[in-house]
Protein backbone atom coordinates (compact mmCIF):
# COMPACT_ATOMS: atom_id res chain seq x y z
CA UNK A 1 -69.57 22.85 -100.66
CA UNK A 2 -69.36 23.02 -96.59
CA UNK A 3 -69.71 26.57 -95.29
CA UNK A 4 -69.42 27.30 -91.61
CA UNK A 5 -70.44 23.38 -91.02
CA UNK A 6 -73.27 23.26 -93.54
CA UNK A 7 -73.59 21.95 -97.04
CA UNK A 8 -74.41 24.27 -99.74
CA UNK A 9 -75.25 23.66 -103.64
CA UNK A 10 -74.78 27.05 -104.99
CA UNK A 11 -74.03 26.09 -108.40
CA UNK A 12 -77.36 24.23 -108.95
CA UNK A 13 -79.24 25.42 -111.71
CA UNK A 14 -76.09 27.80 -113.14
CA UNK A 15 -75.30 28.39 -116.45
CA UNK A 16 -72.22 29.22 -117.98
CA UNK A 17 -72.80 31.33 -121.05
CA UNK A 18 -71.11 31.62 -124.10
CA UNK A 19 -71.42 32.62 -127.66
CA UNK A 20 -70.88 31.45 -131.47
CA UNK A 21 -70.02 33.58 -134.31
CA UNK A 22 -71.65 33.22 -137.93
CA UNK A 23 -69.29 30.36 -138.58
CA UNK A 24 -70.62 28.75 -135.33
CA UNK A 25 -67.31 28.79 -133.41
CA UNK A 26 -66.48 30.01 -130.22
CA UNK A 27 -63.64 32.04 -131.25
CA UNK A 28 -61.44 33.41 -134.10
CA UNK A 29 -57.74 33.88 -133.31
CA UNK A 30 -55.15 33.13 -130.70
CA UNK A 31 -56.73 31.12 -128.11
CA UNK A 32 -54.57 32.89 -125.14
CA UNK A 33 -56.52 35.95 -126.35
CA UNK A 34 -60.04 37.26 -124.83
CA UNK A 35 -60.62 39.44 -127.38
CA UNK A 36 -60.63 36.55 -129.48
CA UNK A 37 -64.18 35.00 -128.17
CA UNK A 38 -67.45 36.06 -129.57
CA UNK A 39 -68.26 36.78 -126.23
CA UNK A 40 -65.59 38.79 -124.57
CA UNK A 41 -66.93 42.59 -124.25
CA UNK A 42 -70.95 41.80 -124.89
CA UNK A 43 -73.21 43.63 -122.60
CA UNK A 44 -74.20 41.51 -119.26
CA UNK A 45 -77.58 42.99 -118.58
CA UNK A 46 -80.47 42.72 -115.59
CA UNK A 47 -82.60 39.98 -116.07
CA UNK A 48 -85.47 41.98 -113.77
CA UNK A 49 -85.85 45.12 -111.50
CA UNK A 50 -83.67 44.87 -108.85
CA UNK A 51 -81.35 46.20 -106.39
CA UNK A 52 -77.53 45.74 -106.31
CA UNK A 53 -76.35 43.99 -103.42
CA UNK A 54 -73.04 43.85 -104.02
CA UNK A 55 -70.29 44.78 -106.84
CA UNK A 56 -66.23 42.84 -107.29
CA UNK A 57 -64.00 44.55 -109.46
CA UNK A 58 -60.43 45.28 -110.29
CA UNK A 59 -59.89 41.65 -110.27
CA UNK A 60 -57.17 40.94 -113.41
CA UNK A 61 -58.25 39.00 -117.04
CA UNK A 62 -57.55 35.50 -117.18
CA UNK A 63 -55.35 33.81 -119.96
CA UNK A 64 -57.89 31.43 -122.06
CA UNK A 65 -56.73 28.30 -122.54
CA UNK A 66 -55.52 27.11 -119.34
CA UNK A 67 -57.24 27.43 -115.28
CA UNK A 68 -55.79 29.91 -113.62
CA UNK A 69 -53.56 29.27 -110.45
CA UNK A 70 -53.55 30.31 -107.14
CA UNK A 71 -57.32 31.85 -107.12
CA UNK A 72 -58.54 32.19 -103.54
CA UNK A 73 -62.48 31.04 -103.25
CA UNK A 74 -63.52 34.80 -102.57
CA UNK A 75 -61.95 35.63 -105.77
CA UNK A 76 -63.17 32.51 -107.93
CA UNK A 77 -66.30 34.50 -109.37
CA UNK A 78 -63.76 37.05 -110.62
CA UNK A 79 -65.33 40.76 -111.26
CA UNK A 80 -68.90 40.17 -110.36
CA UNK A 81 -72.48 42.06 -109.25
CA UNK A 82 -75.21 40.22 -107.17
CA UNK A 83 -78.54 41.42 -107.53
CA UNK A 84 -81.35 41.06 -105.12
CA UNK A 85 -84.49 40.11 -106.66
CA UNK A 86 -86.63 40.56 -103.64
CA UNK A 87 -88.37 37.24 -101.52
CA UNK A 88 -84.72 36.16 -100.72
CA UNK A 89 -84.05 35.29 -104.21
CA UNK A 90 -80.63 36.78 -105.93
CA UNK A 91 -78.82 36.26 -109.04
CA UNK A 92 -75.45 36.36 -110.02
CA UNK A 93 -73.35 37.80 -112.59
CA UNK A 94 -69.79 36.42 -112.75
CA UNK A 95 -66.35 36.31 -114.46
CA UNK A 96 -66.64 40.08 -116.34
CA UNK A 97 -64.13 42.21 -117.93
CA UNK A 98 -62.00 44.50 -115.01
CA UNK A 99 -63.49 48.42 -115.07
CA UNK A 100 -66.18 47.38 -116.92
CA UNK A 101 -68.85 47.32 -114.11
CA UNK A 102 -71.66 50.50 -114.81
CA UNK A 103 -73.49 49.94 -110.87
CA UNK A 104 -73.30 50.29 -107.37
CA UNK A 105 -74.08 48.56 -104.44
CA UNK A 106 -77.59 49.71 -103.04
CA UNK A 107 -78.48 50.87 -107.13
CA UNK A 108 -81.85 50.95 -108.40
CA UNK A 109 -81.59 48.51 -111.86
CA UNK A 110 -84.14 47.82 -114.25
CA UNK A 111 -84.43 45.41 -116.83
CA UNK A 112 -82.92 45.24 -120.14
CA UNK A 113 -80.04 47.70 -118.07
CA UNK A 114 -76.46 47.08 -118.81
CA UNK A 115 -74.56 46.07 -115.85
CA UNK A 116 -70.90 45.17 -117.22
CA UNK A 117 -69.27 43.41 -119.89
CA UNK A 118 -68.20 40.03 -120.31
CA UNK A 119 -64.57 39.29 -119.52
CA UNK A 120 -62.50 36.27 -118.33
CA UNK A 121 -61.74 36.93 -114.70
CA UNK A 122 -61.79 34.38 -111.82
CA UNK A 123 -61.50 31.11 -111.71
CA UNK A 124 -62.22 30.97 -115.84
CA UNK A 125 -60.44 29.20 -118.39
CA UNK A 126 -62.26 30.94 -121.38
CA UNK A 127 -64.73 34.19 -121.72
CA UNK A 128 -68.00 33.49 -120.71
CA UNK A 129 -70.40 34.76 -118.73
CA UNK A 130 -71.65 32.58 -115.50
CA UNK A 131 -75.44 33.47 -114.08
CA UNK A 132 -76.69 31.84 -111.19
CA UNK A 133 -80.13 32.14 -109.08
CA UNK A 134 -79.60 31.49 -105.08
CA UNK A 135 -81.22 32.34 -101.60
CA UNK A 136 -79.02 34.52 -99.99
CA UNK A 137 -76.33 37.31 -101.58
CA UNK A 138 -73.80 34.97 -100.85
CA UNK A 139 -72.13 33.21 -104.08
CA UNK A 140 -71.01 30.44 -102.17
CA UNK A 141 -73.03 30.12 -98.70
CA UNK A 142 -76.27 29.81 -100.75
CA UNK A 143 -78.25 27.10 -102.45
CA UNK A 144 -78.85 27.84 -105.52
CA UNK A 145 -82.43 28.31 -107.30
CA UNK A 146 -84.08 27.03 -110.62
CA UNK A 147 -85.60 30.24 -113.00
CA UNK A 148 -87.33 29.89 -116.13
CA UNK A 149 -86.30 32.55 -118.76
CA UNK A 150 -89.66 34.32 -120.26
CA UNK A 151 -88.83 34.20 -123.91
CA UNK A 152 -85.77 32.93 -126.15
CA UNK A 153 -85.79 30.85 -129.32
CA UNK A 154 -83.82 27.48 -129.70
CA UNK A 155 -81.96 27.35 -133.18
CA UNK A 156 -79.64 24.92 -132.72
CA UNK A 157 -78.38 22.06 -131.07
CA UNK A 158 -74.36 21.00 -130.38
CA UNK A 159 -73.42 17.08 -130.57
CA UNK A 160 -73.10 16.97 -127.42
CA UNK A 161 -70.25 18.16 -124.51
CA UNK A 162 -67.21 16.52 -126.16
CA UNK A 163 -67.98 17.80 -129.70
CA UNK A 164 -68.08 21.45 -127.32
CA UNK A 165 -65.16 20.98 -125.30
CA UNK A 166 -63.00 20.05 -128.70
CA UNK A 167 -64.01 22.98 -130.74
CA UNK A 168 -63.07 25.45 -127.25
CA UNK A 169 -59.84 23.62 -127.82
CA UNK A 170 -59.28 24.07 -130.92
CA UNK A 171 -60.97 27.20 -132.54
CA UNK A 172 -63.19 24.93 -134.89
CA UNK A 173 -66.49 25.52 -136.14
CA UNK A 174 -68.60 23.68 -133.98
CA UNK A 175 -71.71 21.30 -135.60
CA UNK A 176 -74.79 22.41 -135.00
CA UNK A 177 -77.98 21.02 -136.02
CA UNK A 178 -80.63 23.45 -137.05
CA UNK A 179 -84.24 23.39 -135.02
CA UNK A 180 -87.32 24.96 -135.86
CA UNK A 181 -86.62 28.01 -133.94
CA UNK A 182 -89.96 28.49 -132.48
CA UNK A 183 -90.46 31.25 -129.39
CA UNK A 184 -90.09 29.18 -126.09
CA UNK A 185 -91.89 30.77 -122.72
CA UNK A 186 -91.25 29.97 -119.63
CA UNK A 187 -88.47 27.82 -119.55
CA UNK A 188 -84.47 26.81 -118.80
CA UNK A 189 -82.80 25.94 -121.89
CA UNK A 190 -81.07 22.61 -121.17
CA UNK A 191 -77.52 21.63 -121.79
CA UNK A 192 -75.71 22.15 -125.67
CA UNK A 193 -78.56 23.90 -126.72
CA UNK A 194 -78.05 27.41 -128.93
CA UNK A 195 -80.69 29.79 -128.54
CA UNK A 196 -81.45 32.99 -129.21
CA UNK A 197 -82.98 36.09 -127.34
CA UNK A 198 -85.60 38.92 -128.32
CA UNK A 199 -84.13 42.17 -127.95
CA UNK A 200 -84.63 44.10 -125.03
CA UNK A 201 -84.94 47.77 -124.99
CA UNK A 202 -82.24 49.86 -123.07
């Protein structure tokens, strides 16, 4: 998007997380509801040693379901912390739960350490967590950077986008088809693919 006259792609390379329960679907009860996704309240942790650049809070829960009105573009990460990776590299954390945010600006993190929880604030029309990789502490005057994740497992695999976006809609299980499951180093998991990460010691 143009920022001060130039064009920035901060969103390149983001990924919006979410999460499945054992009946592989997205949530279980009343849709308007956060605490309804299998998401809403995990831990958001530091992907890396770091040091906080900069913390939003106090920002309000979204209603699921529906996009919010009236957000303002400074507000459209919703409750959010920034953390500077060193070599002008920075990653995002965006969209969690009002309150719920454990650092400071100018903190020492480590990895594995929990920086919030997952919520539905911001521009968001369900729980999820949103991680991006960019150039400069700046969510939107940045371009954003690709990342490879050190270790996860892919176990599954959706239909595709629309079989996704239909069982948001409706609370349905979502299809899945099983994969092998082996350890994967190195790497972005691409689109519709689930996956699964080695635990990481607090």
């Amino acid at each position: 998007m143009p920022v001060n006259g130039r064009v920035w792609i901060a969103q390149r390379f983001a990924v919006d997380w979410e999460q499945l329960d054992k009946d592989h679907r997205i949530y279980s009860g009343p849709r308007e509801k956060p605490e309804s996704y299998t998401i809403f309240g995990k831990a958001a942790i530091a992907v890396a040693d770091a040091t906080v650049a900069s913390v939003t809070d106090g920002l309000p829960e979204q209603t699921p379901g529906k996009f919010p009105t009236d957000i303002s573009p400074d507000a459209a990460d919703g409750n959010a912390v920034i953390l500077d990776l060193g070599n002008h590299r920075y990653c995002m954390y965006a969209h969690m739960q009002p309150g719920s945010i454990r650092v400071h600006a100018r903190d020492k993190v480590h990895r594995g350490q929990v920086l919030g929880l997952v919520g539905n604030s911001g521009n968001s029309i369900a729980p999820h967590l949103h991680f991006q990789v960019m150039d400069s502490p700046s969510s939107l005057a940045s371009n954003g950077l690709p990342y490879e994740i050190d270790n996860f497992q892919v176990t599954g695999k959706t239909p595709g986008t629309e079989a996704f976006d239909e069982a948001e809609a409706k609370g349905a299980p979502l299809t899945i088809v099983p994969q092998a499951g082996q350890p994967v180093h190195n790497a972005l998991p691409l689109d519709q693919l689930v996956i699964a990460f080695p635990s990481i010691a607090q």
